[in-house]
Protein backbone atom coordinates (compact mmCIF):
# COMPACT_ATOMS: atom_id res chain seq x y z
CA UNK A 1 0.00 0.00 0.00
CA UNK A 2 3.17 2.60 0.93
CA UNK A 3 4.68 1.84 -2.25
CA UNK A 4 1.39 2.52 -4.08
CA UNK A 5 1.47 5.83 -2.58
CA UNK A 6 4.86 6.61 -3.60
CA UNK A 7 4.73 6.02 -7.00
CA UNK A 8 1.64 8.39 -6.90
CA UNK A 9 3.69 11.28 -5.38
CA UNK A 10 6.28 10.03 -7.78
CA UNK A 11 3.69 10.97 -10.34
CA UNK A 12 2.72 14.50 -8.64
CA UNK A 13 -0.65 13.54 -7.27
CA UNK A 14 -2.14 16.56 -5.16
CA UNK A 15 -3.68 14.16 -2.75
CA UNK A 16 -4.40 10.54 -2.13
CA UNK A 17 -7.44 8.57 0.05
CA UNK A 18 -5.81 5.58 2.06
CA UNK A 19 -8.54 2.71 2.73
CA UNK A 20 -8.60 1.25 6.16
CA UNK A 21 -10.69 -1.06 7.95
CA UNK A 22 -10.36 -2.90 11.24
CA UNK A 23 -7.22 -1.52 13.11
CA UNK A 24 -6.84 -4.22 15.72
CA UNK A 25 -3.76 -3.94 18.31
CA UNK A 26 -1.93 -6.68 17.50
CA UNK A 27 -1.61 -4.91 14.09
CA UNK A 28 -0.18 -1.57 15.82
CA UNK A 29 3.06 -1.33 14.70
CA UNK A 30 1.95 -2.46 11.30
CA UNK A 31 -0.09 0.91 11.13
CA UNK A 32 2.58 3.03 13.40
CA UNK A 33 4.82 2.21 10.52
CA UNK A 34 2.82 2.94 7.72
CA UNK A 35 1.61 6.43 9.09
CA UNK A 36 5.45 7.29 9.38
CA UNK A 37 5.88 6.52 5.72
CA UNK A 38 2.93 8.28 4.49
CA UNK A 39 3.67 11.61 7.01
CA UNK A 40 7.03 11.64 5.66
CA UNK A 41 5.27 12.57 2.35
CA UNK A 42 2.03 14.14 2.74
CA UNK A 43 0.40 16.29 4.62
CA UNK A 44 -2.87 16.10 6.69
CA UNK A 45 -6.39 17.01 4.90
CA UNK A 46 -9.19 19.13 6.58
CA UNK A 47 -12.49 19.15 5.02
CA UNK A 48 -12.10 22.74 4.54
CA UNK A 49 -8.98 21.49 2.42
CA UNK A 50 -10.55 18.86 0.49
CA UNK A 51 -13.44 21.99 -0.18
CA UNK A 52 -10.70 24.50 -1.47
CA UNK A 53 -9.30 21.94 -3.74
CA UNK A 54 -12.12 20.10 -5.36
CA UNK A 55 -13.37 24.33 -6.43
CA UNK A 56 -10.60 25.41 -7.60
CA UNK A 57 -8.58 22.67 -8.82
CA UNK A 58 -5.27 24.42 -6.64
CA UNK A 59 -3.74 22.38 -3.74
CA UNK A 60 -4.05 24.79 -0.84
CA UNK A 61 -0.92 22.89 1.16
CA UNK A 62 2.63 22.54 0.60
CA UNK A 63 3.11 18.90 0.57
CA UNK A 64 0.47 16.82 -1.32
CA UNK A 65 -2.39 15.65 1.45
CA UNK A 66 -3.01 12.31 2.29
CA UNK A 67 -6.61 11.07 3.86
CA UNK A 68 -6.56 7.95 5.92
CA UNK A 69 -9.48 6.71 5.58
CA UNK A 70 -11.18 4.48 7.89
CA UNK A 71 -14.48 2.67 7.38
CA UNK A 72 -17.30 0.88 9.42
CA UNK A 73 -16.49 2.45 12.72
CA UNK A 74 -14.92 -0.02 14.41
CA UNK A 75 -13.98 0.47 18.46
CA UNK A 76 -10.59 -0.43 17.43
CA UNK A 77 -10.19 2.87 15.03
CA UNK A 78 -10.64 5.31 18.11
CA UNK A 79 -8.36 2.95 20.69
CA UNK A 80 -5.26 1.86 17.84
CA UNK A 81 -5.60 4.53 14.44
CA UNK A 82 -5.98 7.91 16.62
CA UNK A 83 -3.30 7.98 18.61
CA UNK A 84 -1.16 6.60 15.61
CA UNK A 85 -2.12 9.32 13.73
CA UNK A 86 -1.84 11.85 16.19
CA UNK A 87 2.05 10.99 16.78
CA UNK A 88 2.79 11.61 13.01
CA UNK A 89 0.50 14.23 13.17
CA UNK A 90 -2.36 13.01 10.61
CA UNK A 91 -5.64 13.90 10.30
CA UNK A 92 -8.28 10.78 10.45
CA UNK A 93 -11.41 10.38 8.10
CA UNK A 94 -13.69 7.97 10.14
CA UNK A 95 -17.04 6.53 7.98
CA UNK A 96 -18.66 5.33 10.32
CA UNK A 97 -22.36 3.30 10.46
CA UNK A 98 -24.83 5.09 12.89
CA UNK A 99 -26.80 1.74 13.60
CA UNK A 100 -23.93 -0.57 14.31
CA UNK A 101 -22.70 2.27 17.26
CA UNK A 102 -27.03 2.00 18.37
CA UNK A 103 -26.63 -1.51 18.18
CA UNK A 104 -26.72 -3.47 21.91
CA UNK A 105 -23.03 -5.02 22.96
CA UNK A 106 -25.11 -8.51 22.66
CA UNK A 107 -26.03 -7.84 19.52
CA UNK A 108 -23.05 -6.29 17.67
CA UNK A 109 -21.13 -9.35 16.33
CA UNK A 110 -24.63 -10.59 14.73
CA UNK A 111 -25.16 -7.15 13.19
CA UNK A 112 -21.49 -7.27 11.69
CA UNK A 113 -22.22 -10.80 10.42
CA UNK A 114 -24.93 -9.96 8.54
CA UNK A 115 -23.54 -6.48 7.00
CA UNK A 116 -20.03 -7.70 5.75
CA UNK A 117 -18.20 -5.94 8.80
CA UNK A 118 -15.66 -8.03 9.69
CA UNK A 119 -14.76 -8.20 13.66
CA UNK A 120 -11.52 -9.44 15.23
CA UNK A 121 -12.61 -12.77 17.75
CA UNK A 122 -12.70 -11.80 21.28
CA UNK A 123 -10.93 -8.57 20.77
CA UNK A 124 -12.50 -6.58 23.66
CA UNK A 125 -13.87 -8.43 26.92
CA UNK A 126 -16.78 -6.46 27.16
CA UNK A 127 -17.63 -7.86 23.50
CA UNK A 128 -18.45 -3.73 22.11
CA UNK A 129 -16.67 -3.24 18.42
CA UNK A 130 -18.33 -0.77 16.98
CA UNK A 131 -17.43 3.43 18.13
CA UNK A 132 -19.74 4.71 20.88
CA UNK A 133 -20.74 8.06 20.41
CA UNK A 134 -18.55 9.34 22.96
CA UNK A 135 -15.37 8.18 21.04
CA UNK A 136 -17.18 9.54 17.69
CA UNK A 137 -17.60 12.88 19.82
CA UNK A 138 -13.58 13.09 21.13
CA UNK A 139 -12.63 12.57 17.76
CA UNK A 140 -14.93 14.90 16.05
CA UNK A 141 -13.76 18.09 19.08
CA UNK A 142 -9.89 16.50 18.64
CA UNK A 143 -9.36 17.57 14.65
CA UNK A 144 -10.37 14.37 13.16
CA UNK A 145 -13.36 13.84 10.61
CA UNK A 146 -16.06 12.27 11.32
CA UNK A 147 -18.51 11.08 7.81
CA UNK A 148 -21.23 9.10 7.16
CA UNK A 149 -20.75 5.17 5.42
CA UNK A 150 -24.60 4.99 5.56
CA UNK A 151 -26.53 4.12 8.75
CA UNK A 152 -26.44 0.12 8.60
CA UNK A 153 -23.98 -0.77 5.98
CA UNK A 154 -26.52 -2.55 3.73
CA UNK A 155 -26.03 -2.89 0.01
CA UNK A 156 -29.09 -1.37 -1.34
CA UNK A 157 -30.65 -0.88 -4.96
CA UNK A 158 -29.97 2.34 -5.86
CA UNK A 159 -33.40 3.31 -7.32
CA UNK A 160 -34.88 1.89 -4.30
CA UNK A 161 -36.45 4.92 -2.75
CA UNK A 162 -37.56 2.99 0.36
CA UNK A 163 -34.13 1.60 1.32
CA UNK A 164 -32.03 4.94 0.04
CA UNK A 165 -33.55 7.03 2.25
CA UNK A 166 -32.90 5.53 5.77
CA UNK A 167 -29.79 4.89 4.88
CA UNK A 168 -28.37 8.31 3.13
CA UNK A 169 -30.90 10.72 4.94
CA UNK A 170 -31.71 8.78 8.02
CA UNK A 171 -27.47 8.37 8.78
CA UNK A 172 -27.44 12.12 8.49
CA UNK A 173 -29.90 12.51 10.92
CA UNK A 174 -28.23 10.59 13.50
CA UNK A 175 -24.81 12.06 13.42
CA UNK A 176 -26.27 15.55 13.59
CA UNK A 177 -28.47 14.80 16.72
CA UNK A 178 -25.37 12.76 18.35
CA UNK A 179 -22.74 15.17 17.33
CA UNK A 180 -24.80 18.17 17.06
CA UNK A 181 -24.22 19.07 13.46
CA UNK A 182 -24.34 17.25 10.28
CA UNK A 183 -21.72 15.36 8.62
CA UNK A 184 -20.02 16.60 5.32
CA UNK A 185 -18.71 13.81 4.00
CA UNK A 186 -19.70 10.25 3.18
CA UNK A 187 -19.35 6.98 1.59
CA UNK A 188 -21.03 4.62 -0.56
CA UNK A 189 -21.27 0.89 0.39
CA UNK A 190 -20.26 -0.99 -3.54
CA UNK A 191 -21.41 2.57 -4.83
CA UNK A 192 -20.97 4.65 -7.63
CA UNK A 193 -20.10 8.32 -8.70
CA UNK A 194 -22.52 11.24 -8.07
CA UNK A 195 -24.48 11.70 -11.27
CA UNK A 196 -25.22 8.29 -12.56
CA UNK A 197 -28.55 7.20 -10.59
CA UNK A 198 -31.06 10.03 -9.76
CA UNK A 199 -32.64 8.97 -6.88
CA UNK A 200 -29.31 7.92 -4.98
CA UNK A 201 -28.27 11.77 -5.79
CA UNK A 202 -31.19 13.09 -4.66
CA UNK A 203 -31.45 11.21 -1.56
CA UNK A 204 -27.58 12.34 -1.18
CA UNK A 205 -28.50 16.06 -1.58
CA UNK A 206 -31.38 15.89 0.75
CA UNK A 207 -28.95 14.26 2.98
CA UNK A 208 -26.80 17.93 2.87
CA UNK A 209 -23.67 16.10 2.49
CA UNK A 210 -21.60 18.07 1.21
CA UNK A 211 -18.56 15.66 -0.30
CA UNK A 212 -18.94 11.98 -1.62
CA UNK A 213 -16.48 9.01 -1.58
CA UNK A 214 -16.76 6.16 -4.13
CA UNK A 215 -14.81 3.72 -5.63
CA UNK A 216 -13.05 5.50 -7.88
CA UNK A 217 -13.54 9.69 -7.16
CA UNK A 218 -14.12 11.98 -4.43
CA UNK A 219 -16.42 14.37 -5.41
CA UNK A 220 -17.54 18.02 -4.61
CA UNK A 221 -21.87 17.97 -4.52
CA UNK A 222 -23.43 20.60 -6.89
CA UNK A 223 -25.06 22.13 -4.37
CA UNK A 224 -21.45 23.23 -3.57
CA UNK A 225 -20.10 23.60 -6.62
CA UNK A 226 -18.68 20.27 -8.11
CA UNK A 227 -15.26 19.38 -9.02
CA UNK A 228 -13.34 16.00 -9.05
């Protein structure tokens, strides 16, 4: 994954998105190192950033930015990523799923079973692996970014009014009662680009989100001004 990234600074990329998942401790100095390599090269990414350079096409740091990005909103991302992060002095994008943090202790390993979220066995004795929204909160007051990776990570249809709108618009909801105020940015499950399914973009504009992560862009919403 390092190399990847230096062959794209090799190739004068402005900024690159670093995909992360579960962050489990015995995997620490895995990450520690990897954080080095990438601060060593890049710079951290605000969403205020990320806003300046998807208008006007300038990069508004010195050193290209990098975004670790971290998705689910696993327990393990607040207690192993942060502080990694904060020692090299990163910023942290953390997508994280509203109703896996709602869901009960008892419940959570069922709920990640059935939503292809992926737990470490017996990580934590208390059996919790999903963020509370105290962790969510430190995070979002410490510099880091918290976004939305829709509220149960389900795959739905995308002209599927019915499921679209829990999961865009509903998400939003919850992060700006918990946090109190909406998310900017957030992340398709499997999905696609802004402006190739109408109802998934309108859903995402009632949402008010104001950026959007898929497979293969990052993208500024209209009602912002788009750029890629």
């Amino acid at each position: 994954m390092i190399e990847a990234v230096r062959h794209s600074l090799a190739a004068g990329a402005a900024l690159r998105v670093v995909n992360y998942h579960n962050t489990p401790a015995v995997r620490a100095a895995q990450f520690d190192a990897d954080f080095a390599a990438l601060a060593e090269r890049y710079g951290p990414v605000t969403e205020d950033m990320l806003a300046d350079y998807l208008a006007t096409g300038a990069w508004p740091g010195g050193r290209p930015g990098v975004i670790p990005a971290f998705y689910n909103g696993y327990r393990n991302n607040f207690d192993v990523a942060r502080p990694l992060l904060e020692k090299h002095g990163l910023i942290g994008w953390f997508f994280a799923v509203p109703g896996f943090t709602h869901c009960p202790i008892p419940d959570q390993a069922a709920f990640a079973a059935r939503r292809t979220i992926r737990l470490v066995p017996d990580e934590y004795a208390d059996g919790r692996a999903a963020l509370s929204w105290d962790e969510m909160q430190q995070m979002d007051e410490g510099g880091h970014v918290i976004a939305s990776h829709t509220r149960t990570h389900t795959r739905v249809e995308l002209d599927d009014s019915d499921a679209l709108w829990p999961e865009i618009v509903g998400a939003q909801d919850e992060f700006a009662a918990r946090l109190g105020h909406p998310v900017r940015s957030f992340a398709w499950l499997f999905g696609g680009r802004y402006g190739e399914t109408e109802l998934a973009d309108r859903a995402v504009d009632a949402a008010g989100y104001e950026f959007l992560f898929s497979n293969l862009a990052v993208q500024r919403l209209p009602g912002v001004g788009q750029a890629e």
